[in-house]
PDB file of N, CA and C in Angstrom:
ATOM      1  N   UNK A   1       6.829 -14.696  -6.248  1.00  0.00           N
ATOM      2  CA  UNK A   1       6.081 -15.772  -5.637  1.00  0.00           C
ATOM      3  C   UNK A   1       6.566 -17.087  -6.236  1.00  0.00           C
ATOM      4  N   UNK A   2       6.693 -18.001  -5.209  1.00  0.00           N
ATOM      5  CA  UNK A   2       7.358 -19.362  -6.002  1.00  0.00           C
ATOM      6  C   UNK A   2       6.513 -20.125  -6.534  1.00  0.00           C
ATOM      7  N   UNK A   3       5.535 -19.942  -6.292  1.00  0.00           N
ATOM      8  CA  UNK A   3       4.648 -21.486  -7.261  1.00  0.00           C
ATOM      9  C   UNK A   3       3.572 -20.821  -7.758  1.00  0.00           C
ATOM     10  N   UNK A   4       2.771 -19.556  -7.554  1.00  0.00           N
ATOM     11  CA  UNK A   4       2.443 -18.658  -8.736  1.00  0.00           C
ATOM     12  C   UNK A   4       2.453 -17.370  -8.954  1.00  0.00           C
ATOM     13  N   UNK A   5       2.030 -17.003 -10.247  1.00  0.00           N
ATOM     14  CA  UNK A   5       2.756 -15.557 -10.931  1.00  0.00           C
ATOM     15  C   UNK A   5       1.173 -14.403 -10.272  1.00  0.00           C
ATOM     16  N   UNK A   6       1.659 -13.115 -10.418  1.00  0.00           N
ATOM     17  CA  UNK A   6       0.471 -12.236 -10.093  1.00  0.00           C
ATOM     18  C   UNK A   6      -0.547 -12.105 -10.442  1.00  0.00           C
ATOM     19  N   UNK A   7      -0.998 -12.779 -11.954  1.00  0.00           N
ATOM     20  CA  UNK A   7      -2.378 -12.974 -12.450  1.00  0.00           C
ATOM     21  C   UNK A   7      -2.678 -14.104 -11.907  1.00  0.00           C
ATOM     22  N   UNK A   8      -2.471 -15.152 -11.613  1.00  0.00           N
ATOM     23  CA  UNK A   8      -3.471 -16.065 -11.171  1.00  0.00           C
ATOM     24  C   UNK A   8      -3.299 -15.709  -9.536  1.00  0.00           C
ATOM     25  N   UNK A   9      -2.511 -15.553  -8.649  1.00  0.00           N
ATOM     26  CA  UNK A   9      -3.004 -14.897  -7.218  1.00  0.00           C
ATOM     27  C   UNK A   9      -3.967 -13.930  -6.954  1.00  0.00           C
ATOM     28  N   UNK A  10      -3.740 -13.129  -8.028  1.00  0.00           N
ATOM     29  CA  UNK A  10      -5.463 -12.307  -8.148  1.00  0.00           C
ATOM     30  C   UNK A  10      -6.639 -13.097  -8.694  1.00  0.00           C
ATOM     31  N   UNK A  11      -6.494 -13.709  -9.800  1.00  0.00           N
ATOM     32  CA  UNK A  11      -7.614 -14.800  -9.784  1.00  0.00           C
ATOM     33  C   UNK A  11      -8.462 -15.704  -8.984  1.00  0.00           C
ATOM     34  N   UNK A  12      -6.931 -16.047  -7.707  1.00  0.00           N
ATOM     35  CA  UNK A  12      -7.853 -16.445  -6.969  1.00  0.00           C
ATOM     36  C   UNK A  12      -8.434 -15.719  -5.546  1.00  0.00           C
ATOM     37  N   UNK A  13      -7.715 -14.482  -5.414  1.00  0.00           N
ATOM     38  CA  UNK A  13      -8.036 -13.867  -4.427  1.00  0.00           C
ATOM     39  C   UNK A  13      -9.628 -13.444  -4.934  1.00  0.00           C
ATOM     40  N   UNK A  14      -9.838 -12.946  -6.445  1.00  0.00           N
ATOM     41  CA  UNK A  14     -11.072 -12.651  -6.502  1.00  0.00           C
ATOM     42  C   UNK A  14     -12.376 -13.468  -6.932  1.00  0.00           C
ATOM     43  N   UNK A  15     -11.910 -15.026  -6.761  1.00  0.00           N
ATOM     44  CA  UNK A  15     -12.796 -16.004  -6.695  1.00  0.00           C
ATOM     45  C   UNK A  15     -12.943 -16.423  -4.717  1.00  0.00           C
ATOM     46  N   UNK A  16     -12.384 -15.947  -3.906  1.00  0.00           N
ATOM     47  CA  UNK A  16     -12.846 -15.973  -2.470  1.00  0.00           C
ATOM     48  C   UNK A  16     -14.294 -16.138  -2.280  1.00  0.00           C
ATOM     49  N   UNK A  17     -14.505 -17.052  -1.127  1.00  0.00           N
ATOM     50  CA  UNK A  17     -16.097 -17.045  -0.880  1.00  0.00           C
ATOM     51  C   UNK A  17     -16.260 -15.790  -0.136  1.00  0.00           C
ATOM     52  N   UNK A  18     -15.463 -15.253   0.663  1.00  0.00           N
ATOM     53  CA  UNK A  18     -15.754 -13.821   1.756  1.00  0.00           C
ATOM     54  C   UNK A  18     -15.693 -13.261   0.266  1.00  0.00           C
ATOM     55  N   UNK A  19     -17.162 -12.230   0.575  1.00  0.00           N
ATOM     56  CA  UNK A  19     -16.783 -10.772  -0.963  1.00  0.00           C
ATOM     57  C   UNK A  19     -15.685  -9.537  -0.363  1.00  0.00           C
ATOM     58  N   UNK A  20     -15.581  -9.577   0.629  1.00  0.00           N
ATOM     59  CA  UNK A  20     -14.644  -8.240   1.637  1.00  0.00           C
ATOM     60  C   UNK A  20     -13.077  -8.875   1.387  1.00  0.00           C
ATOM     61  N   UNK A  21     -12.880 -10.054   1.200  1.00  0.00           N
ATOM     62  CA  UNK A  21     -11.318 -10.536   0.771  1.00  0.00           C
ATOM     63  C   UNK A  21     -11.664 -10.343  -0.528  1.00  0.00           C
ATOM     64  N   UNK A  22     -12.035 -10.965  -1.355  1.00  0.00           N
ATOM     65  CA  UNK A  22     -12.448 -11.067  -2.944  1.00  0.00           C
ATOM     66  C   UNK A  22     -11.798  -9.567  -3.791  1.00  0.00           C
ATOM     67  N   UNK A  23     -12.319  -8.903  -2.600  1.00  0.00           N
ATOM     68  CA  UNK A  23     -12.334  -7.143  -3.061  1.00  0.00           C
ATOM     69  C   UNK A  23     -11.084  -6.453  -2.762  1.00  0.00           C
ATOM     70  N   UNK A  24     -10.427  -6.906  -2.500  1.00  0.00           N
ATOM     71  CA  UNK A  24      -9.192  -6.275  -1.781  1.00  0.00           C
ATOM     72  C   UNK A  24      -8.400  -5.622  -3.248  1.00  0.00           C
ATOM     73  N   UNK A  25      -8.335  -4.467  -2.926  1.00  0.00           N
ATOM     74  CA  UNK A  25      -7.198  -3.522  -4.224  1.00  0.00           C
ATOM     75  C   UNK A  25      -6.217  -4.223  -4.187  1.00  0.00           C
ATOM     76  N   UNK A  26      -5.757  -4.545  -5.855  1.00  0.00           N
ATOM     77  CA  UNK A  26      -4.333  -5.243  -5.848  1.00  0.00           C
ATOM     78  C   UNK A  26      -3.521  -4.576  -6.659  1.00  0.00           C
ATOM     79  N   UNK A  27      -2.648  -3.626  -6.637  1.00  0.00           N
ATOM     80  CA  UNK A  27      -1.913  -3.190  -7.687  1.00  0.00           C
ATOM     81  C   UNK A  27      -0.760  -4.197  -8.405  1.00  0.00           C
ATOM     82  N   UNK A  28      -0.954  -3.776  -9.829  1.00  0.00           N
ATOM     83  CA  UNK A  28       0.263  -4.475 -10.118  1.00  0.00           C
ATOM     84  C   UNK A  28       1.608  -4.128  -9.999  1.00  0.00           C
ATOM     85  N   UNK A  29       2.813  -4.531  -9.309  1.00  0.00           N
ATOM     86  CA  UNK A  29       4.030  -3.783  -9.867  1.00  0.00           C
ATOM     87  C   UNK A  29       5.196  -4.553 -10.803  1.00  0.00           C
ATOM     88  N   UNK A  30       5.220  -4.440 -11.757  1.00  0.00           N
ATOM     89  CA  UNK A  30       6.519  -5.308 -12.698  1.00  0.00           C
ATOM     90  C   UNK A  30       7.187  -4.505 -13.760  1.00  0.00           C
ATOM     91  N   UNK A  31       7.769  -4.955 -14.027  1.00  0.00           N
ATOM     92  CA  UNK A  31       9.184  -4.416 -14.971  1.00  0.00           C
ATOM     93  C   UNK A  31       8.181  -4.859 -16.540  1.00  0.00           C
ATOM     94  N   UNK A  32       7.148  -4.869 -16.883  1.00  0.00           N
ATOM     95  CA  UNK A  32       6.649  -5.427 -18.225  1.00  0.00           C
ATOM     96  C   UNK A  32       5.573  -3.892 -18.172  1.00  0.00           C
ATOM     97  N   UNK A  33       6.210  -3.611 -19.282  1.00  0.00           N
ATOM     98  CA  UNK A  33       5.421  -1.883 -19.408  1.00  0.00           C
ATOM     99  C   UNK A  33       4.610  -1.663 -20.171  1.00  0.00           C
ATOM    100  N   UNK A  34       4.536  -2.563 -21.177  1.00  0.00           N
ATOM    101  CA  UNK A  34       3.758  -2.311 -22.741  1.00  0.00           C
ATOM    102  C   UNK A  34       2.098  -2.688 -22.218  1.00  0.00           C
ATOM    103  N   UNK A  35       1.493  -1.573 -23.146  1.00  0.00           N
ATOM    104  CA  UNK A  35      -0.091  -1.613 -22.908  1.00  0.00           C
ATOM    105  C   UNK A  35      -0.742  -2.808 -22.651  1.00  0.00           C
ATOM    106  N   UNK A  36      -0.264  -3.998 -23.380  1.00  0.00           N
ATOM    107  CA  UNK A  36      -1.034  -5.294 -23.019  1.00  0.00           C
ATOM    108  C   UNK A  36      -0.457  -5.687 -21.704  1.00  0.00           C
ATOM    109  N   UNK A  37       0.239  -5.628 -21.029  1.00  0.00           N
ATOM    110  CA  UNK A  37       0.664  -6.040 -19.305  1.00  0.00           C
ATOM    111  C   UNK A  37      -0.123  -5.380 -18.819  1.00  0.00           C
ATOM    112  N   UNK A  38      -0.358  -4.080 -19.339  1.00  0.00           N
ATOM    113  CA  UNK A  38      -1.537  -3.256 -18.005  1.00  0.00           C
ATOM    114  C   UNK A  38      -2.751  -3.602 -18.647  1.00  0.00           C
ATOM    115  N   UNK A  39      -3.368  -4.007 -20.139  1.00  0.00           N
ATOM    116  CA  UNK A  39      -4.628  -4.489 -19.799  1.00  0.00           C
ATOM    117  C   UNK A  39      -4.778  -6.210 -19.294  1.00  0.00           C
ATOM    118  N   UNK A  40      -3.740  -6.782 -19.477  1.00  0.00           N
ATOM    119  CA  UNK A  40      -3.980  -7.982 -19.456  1.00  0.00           C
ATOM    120  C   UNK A  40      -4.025  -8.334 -17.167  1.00  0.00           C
ATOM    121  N   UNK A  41      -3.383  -6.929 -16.722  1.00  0.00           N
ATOM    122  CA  UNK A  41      -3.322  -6.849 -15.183  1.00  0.00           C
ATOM    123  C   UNK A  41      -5.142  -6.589 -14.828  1.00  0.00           C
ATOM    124  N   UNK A  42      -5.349  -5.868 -15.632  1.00  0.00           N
ATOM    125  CA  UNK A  42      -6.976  -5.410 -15.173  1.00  0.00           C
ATOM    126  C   UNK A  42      -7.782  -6.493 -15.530  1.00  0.00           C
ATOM    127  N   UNK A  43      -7.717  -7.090 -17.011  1.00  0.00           N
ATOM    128  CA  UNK A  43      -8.441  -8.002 -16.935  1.00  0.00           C
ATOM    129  C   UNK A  43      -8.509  -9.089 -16.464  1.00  0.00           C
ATOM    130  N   UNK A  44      -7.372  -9.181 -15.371  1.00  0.00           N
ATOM    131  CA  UNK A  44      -7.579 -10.536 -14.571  1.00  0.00           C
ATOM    132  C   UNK A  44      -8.388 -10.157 -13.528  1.00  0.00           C
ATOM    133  N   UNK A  45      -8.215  -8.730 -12.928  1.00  0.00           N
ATOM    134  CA  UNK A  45      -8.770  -8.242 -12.261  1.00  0.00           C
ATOM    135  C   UNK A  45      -8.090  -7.559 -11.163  1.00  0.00           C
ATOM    136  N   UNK A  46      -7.043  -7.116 -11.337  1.00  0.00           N
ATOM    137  CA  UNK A  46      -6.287  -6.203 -10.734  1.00  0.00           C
ATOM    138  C   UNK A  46      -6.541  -4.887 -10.793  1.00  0.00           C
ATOM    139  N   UNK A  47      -6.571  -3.983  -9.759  1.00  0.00           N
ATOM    140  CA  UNK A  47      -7.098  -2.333  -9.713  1.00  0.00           C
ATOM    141  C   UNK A  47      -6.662  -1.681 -10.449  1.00  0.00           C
ATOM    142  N   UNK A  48      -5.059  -1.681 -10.752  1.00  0.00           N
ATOM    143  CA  UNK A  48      -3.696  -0.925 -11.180  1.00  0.00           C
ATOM    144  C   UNK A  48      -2.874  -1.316 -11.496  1.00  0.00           C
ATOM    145  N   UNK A  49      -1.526  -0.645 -12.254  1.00  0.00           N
ATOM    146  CA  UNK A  49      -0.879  -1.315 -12.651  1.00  0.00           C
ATOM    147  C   UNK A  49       0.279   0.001 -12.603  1.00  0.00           C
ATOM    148  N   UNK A  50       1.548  -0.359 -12.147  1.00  0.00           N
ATOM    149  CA  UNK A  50       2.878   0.528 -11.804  1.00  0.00           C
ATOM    150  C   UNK A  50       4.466  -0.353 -12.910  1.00  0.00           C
ATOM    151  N   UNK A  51       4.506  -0.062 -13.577  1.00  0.00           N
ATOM    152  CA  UNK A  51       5.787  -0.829 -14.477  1.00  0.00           C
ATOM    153  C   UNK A  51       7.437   0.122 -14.021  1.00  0.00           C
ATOM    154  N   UNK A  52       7.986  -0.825 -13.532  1.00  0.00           N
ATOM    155  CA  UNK A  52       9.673  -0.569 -13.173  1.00  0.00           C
ATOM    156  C   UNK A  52      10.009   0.020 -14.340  1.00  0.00           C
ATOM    157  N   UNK A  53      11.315   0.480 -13.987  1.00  0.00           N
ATOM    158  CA  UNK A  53      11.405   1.438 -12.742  1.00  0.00           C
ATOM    159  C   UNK A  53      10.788   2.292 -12.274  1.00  0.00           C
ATOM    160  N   UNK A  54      10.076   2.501 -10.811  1.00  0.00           N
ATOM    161  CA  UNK A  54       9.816   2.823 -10.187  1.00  0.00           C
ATOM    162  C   UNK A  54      10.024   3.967  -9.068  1.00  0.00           C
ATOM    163  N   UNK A  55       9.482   5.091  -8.876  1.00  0.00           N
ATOM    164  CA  UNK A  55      10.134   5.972  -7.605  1.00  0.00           C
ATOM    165  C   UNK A  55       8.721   6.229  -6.777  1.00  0.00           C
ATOM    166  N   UNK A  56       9.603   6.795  -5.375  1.00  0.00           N
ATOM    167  CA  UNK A  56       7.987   7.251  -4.555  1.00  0.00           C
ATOM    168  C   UNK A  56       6.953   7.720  -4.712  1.00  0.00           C
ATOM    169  N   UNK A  57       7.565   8.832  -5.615  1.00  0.00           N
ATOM    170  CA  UNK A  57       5.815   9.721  -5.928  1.00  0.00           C
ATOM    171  C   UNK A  57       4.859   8.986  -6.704  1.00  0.00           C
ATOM    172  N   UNK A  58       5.539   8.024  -7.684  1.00  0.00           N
ATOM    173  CA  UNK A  58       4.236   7.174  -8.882  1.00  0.00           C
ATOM    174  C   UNK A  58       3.905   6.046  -7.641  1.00  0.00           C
ATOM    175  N   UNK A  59       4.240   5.567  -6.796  1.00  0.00           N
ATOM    176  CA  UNK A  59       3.502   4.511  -5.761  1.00  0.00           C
ATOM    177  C   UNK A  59       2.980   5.237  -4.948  1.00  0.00           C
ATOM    178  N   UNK A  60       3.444   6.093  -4.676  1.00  0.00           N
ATOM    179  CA  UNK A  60       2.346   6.740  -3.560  1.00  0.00           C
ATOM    180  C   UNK A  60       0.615   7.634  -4.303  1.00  0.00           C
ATOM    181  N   UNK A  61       1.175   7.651  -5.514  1.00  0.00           N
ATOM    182  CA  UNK A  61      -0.042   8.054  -6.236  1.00  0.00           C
ATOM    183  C   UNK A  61      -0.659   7.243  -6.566  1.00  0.00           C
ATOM    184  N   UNK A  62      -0.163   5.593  -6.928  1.00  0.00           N
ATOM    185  CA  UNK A  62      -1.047   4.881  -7.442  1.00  0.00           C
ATOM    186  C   UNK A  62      -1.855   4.450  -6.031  1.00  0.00           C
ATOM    187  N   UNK A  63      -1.111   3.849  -5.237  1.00  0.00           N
ATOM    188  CA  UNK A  63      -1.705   3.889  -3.666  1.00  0.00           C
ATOM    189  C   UNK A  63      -2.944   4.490  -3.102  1.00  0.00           C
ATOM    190  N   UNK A  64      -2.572   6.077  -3.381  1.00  0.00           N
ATOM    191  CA  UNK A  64      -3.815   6.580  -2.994  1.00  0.00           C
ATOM    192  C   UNK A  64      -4.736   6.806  -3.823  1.00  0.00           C
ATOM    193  N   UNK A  65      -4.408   6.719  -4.708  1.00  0.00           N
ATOM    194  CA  UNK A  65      -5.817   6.817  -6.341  1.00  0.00           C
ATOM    195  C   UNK A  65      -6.290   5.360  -5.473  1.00  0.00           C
ATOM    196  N   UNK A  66      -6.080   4.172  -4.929  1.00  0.00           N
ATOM    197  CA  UNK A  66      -6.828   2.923  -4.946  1.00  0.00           C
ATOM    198  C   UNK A  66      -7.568   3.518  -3.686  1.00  0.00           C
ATOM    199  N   UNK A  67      -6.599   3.942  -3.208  1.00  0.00           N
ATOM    200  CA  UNK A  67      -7.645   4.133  -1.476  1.00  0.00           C
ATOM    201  C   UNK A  67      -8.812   5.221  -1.886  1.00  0.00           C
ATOM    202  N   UNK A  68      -8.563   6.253  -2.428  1.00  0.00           N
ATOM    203  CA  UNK A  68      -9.819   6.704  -2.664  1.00  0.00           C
ATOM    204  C   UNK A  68     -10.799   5.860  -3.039  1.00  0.00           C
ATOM    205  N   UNK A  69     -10.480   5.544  -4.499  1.00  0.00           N
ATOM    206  CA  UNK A  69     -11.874   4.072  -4.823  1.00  0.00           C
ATOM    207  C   UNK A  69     -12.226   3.277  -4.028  1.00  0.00           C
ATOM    208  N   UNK A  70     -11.458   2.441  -3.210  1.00  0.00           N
ATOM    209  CA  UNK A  70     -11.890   1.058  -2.985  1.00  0.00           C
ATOM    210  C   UNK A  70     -12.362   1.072  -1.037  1.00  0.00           C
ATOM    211  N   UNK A  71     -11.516   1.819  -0.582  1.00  0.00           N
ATOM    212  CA  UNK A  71     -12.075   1.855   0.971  1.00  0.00           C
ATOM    213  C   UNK A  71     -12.441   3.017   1.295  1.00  0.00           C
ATOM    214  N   UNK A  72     -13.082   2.943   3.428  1.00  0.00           N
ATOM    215  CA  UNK A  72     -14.336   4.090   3.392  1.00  0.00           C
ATOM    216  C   UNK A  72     -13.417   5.254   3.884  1.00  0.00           C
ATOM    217  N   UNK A  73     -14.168   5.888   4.323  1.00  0.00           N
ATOM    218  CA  UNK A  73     -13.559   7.503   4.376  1.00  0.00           C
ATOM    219  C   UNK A  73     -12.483   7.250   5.581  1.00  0.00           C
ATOM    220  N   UNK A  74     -13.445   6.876   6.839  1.00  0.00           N
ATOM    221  CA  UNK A  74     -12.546   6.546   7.889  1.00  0.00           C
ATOM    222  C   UNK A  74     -11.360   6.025   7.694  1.00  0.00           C
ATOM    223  N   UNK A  75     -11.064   4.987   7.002  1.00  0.00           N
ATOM    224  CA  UNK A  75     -10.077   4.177   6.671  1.00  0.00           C
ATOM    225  C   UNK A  75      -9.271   5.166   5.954  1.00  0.00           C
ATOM    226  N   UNK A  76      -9.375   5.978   4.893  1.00  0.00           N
ATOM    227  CA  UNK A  76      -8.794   6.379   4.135  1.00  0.00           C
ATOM    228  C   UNK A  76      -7.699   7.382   4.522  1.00  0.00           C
ATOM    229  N   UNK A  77      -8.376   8.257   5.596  1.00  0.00           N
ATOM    230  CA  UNK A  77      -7.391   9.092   6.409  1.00  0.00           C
ATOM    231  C   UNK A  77      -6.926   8.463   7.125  1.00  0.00           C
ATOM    232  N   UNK A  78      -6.894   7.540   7.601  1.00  0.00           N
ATOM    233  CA  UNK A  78      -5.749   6.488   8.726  1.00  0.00           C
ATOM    234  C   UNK A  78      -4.707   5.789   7.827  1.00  0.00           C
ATOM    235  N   UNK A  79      -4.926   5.847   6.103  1.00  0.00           N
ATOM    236  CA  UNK A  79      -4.173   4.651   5.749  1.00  0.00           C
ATOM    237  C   UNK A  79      -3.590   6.073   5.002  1.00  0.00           C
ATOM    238  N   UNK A  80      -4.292   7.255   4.493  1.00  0.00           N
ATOM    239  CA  UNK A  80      -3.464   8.151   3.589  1.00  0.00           C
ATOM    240  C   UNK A  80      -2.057   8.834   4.630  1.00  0.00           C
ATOM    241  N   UNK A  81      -2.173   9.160   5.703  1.00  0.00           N
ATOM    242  CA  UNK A  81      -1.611   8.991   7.111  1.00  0.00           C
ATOM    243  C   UNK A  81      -0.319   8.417   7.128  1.00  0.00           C
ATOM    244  N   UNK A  82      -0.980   6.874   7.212  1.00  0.00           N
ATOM    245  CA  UNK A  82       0.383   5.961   7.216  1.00  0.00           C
ATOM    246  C   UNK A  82       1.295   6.241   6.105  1.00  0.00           C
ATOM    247  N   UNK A  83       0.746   5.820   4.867  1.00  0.00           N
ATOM    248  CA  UNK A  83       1.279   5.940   3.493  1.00  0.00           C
ATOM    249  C   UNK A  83       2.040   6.997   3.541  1.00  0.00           C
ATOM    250  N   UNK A  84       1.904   8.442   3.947  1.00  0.00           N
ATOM    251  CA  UNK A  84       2.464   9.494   3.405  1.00  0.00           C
ATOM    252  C   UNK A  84       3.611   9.351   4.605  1.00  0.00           C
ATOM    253  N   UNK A  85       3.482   9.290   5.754  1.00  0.00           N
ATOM    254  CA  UNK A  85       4.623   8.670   6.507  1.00  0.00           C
ATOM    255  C   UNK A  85       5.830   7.635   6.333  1.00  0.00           C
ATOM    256  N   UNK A  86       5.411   6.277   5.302  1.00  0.00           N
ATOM    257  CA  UNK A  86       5.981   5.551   4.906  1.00  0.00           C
ATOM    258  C   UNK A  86       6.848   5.961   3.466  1.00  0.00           C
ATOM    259  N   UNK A  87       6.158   6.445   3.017  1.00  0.00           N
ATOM    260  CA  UNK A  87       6.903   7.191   1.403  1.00  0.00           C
ATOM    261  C   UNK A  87       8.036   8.421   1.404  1.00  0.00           C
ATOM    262  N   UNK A  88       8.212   9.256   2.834  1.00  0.00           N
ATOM    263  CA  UNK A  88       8.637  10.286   2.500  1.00  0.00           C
ATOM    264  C   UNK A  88      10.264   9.899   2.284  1.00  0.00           C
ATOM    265  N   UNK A  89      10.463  10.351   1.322  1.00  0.00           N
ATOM    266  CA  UNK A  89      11.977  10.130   1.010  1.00  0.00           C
ATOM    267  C   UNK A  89      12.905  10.193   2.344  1.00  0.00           C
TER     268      UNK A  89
END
């Protein structure tokens, strides 16, 4: 992102006046692996956190670990669906 980094775009996504944007699962993904990047991702307020390098099966798991938590059932089989369509090697 050119003018800001992933903790403050979640900062402000989860200061939104709508609470249904506010809430939106944000995983993190970056090349910074050490324990304080993944707490310092949550405590901004990010769902998750995925550190490079990266392959399909750890995004498609972190993916659906969020969809379970964060959206409803309906949704979940339409988006677990897509996802597993989009990931297959």
């Amino acid at each position: 992102m050119p003018n800001t980094d992933g903790y403050s775009a979640t900062q402000m996504i989860r200061h939104f006046k709508n609470k249904q944007k506010a809430s939106i699962p944000i995983l993190a993904m970056t090349a910074n692996a050490f324990d304080e990047d993944k707490k310092m991702a949550l405590q901004v307020g990010m769902n998750g956190h995925i550190s490079k390098p990266i392959d399909a099966k750890s995004v498609k798991k972190a993916i659906m670990s969020m969809l379970l938590k964060y959206v409803s059932y309906d949704t979940f089989f339409y988006t677990k669906f897509m996802v597993c369509c989009i990931m297959k090697p």
